[in-house]
N, C-alpha and C. Protein backbone atom coordinates (compact mmCIF):
# COMPACT_ATOMS: atom_id res chain seq x y z
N UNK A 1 70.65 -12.25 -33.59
CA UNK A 1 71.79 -11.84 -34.40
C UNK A 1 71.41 -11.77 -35.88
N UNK A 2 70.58 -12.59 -36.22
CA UNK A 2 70.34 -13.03 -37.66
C UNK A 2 69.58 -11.63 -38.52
N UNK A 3 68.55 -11.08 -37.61
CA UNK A 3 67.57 -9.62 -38.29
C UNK A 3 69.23 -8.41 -37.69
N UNK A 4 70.28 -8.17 -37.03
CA UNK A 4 71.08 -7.84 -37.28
C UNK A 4 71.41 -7.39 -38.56
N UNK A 5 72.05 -8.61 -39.17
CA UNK A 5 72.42 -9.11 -40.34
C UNK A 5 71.59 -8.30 -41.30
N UNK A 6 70.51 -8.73 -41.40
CA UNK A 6 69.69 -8.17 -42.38
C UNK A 6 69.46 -7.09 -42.54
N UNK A 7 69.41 -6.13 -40.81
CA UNK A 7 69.52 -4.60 -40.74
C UNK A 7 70.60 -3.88 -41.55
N UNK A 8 71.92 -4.72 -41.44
CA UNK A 8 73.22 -3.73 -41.94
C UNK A 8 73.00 -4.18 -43.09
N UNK A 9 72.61 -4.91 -44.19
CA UNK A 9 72.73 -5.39 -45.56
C UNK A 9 71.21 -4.20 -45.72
N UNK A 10 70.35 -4.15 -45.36
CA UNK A 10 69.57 -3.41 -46.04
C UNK A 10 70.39 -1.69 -45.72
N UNK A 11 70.61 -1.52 -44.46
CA UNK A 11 71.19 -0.53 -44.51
C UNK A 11 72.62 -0.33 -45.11
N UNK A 12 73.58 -0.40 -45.83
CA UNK A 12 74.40 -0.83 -46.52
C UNK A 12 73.80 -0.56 -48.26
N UNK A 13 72.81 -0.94 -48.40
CA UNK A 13 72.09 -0.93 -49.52
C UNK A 13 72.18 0.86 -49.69
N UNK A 14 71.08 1.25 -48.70
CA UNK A 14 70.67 2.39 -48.43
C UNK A 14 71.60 3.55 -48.77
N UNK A 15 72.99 3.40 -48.03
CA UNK A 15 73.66 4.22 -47.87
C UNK A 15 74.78 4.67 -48.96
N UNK A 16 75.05 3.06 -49.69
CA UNK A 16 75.98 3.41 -50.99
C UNK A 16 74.47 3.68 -52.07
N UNK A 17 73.66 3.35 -52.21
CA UNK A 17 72.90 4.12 -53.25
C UNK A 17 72.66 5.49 -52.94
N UNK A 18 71.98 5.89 -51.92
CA UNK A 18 72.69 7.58 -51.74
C UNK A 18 73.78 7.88 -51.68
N UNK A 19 75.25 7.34 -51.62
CA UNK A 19 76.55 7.83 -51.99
C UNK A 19 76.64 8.07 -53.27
N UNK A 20 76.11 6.99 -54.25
CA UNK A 20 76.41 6.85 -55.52
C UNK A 20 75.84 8.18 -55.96
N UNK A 21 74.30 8.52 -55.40
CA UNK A 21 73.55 9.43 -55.81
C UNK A 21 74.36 10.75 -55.80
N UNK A 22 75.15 10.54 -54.40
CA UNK A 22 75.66 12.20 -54.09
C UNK A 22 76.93 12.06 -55.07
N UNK A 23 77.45 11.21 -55.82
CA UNK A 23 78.62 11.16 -56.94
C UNK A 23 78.13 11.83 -57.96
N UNK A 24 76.93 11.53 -58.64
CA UNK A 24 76.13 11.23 -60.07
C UNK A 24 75.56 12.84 -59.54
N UNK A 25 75.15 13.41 -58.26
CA UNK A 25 75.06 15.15 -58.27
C UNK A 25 75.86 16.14 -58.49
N UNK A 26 77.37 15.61 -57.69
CA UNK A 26 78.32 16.05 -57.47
C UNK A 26 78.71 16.31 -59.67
N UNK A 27 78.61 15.13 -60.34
CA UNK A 27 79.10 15.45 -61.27
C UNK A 27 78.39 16.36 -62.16
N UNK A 28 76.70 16.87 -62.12
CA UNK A 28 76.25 17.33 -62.70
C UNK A 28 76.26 18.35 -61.69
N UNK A 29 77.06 19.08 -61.00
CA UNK A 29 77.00 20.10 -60.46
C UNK A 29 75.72 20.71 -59.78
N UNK A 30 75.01 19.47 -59.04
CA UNK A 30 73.94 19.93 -58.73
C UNK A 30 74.66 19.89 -56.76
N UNK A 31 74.02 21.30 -56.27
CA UNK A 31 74.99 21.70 -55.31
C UNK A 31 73.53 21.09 -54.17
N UNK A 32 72.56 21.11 -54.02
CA UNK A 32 72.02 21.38 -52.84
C UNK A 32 71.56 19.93 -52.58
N UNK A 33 71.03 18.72 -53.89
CA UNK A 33 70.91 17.50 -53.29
C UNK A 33 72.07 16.83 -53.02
N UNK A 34 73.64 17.25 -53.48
CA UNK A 34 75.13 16.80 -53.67
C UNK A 34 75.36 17.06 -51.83
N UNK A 35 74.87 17.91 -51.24
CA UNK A 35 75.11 18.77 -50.14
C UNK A 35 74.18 17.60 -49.20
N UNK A 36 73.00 16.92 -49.86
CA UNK A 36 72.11 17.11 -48.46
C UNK A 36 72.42 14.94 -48.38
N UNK A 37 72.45 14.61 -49.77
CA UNK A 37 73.35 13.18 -49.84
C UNK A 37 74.14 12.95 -49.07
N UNK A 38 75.27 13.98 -49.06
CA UNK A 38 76.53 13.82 -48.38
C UNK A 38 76.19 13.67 -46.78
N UNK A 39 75.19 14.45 -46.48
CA UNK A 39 74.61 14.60 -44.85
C UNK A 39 74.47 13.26 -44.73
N UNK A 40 73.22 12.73 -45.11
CA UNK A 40 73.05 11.62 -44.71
C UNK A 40 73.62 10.33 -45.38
N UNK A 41 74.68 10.18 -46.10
CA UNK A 41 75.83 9.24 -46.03
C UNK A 41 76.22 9.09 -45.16
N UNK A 42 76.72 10.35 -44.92
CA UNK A 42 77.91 10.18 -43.11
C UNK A 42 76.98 9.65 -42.06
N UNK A 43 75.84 10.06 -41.71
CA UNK A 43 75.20 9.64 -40.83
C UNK A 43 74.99 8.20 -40.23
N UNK A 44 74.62 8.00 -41.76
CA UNK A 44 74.35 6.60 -41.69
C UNK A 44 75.25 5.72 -41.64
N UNK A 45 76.15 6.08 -42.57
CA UNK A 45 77.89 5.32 -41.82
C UNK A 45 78.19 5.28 -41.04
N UNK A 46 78.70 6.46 -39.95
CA UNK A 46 78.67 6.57 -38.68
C UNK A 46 77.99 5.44 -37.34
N UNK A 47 77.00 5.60 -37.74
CA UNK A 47 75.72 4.90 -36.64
C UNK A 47 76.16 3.53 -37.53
N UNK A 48 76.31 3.44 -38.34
CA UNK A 48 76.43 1.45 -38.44
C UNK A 48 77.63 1.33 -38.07
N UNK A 49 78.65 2.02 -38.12
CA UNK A 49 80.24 1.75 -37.87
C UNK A 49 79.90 1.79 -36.12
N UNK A 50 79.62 2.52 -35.30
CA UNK A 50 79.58 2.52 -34.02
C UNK A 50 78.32 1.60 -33.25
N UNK A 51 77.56 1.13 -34.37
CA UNK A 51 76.76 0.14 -33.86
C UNK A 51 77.11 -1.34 -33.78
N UNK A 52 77.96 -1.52 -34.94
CA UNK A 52 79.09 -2.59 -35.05
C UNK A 52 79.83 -2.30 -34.31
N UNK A 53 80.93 -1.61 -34.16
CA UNK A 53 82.05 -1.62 -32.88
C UNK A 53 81.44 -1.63 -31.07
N UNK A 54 80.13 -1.32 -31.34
CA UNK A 54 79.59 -0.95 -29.65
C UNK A 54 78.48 -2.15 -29.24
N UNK A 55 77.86 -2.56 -30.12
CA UNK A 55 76.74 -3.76 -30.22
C UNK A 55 77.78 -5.60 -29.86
N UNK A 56 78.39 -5.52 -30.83
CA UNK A 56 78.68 -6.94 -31.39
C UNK A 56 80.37 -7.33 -30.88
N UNK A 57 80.59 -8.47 -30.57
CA UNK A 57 81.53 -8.84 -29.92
C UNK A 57 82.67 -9.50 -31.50
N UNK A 58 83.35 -9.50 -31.00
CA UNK A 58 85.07 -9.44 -32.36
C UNK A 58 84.20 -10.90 -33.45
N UNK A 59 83.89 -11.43 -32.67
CA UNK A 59 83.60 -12.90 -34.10
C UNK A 59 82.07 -12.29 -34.70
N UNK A 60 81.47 -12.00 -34.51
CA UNK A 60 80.14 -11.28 -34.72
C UNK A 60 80.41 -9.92 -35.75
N UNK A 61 80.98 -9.21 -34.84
CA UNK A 61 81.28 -8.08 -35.99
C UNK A 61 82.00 -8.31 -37.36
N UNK A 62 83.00 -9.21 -37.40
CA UNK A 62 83.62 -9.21 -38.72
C UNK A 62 82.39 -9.72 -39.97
N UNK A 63 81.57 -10.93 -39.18
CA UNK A 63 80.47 -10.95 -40.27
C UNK A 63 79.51 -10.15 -40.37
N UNK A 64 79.24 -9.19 -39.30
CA UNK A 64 78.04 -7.80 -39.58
C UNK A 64 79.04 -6.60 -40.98
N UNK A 65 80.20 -7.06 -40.57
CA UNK A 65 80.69 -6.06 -41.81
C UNK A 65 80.89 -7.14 -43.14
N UNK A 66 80.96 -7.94 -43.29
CA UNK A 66 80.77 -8.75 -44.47
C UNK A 66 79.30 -8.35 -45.00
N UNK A 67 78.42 -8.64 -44.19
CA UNK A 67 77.26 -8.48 -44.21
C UNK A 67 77.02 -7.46 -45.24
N UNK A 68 77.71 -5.95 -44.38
CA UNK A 68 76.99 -4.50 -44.41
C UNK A 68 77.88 -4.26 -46.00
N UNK A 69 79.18 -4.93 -46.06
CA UNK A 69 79.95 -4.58 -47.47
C UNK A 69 79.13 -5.16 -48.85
N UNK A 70 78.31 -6.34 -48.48
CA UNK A 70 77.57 -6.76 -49.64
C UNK A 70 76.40 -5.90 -49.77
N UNK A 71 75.73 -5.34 -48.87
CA UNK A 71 74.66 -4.33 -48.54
C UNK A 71 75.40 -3.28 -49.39
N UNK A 72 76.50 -2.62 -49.06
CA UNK A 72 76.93 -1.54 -50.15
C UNK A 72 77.06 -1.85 -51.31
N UNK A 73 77.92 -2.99 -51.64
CA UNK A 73 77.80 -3.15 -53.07
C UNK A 73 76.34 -3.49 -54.11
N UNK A 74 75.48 -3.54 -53.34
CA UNK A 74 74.32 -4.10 -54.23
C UNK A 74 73.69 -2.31 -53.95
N UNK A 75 73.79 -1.46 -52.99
CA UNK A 75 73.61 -0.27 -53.14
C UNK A 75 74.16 0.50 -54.63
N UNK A 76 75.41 0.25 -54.61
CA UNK A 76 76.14 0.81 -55.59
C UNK A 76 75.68 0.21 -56.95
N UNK A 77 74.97 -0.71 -57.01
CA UNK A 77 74.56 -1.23 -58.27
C UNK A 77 73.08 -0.67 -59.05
N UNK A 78 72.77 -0.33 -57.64
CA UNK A 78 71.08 0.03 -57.76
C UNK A 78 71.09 1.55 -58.13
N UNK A 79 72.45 2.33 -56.97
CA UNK A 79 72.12 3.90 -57.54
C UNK A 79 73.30 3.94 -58.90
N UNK A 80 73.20 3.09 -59.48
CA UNK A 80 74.17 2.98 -60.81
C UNK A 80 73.09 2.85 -62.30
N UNK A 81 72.06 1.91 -61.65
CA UNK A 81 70.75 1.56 -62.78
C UNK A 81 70.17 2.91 -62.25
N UNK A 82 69.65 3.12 -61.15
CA UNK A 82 68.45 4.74 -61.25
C UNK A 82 68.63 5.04 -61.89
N UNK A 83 67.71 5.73 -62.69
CA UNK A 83 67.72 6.69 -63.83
C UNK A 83 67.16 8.05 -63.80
N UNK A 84 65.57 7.67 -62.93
CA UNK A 84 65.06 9.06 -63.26
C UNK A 84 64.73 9.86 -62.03
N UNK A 85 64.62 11.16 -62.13
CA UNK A 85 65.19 11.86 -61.04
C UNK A 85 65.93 12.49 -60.99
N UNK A 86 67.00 12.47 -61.82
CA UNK A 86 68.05 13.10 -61.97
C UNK A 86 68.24 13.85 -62.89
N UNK A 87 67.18 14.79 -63.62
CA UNK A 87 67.99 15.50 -64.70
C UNK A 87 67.85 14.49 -66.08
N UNK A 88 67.97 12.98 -65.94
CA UNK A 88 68.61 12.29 -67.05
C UNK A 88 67.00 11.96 -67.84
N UNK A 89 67.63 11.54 -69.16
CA UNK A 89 66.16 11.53 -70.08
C UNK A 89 66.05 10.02 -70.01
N UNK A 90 65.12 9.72 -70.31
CA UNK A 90 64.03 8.29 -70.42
C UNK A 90 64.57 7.51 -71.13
């Protein structure tokens, strides 16, 4: 159960820093990485949301999503510091 855990927090990571990414495209009107972000957001949401509901039994899952929500928020922090890559200057 425990490398679980660690799967959805790294993945969680993963998935809100490419969300954030496809925000920070979306606002500079950049259409084709805004487009290809968005792909694999959903994806990856998807497959952890149905891996949690289909894997893990009711007391298990509520902490794989505790888990996977701190995994997003430290995502969202990381594609918040990125900097370069994007268009943005040094």
């Amino acid at each position: 159960m425990a490398y679980y855990l660690i799967i959805y927090f790294f993945v969680g990571i993963f998935q809100d820093f490419l969300l954030t990414l496809n925000w920070r495209y979306i606002a500079k009107h950049k259409i084709a990485p805004a487009v290809s972000m968005s792909f694999l957001v959903t994806i990856t949401t998807m497959l952890v949301i149905y891996n949690i509901i289909d894997q893990l039994d009711k007391e298990r899952s509520f902490v794989a999503i505790i888990i996977y929500a701190a995994g997003v928020a430290a995502g969202t922090y990381l594609g918040m510091k990125f900097k370069y890559g994007m268009g943005e200057e040094k």
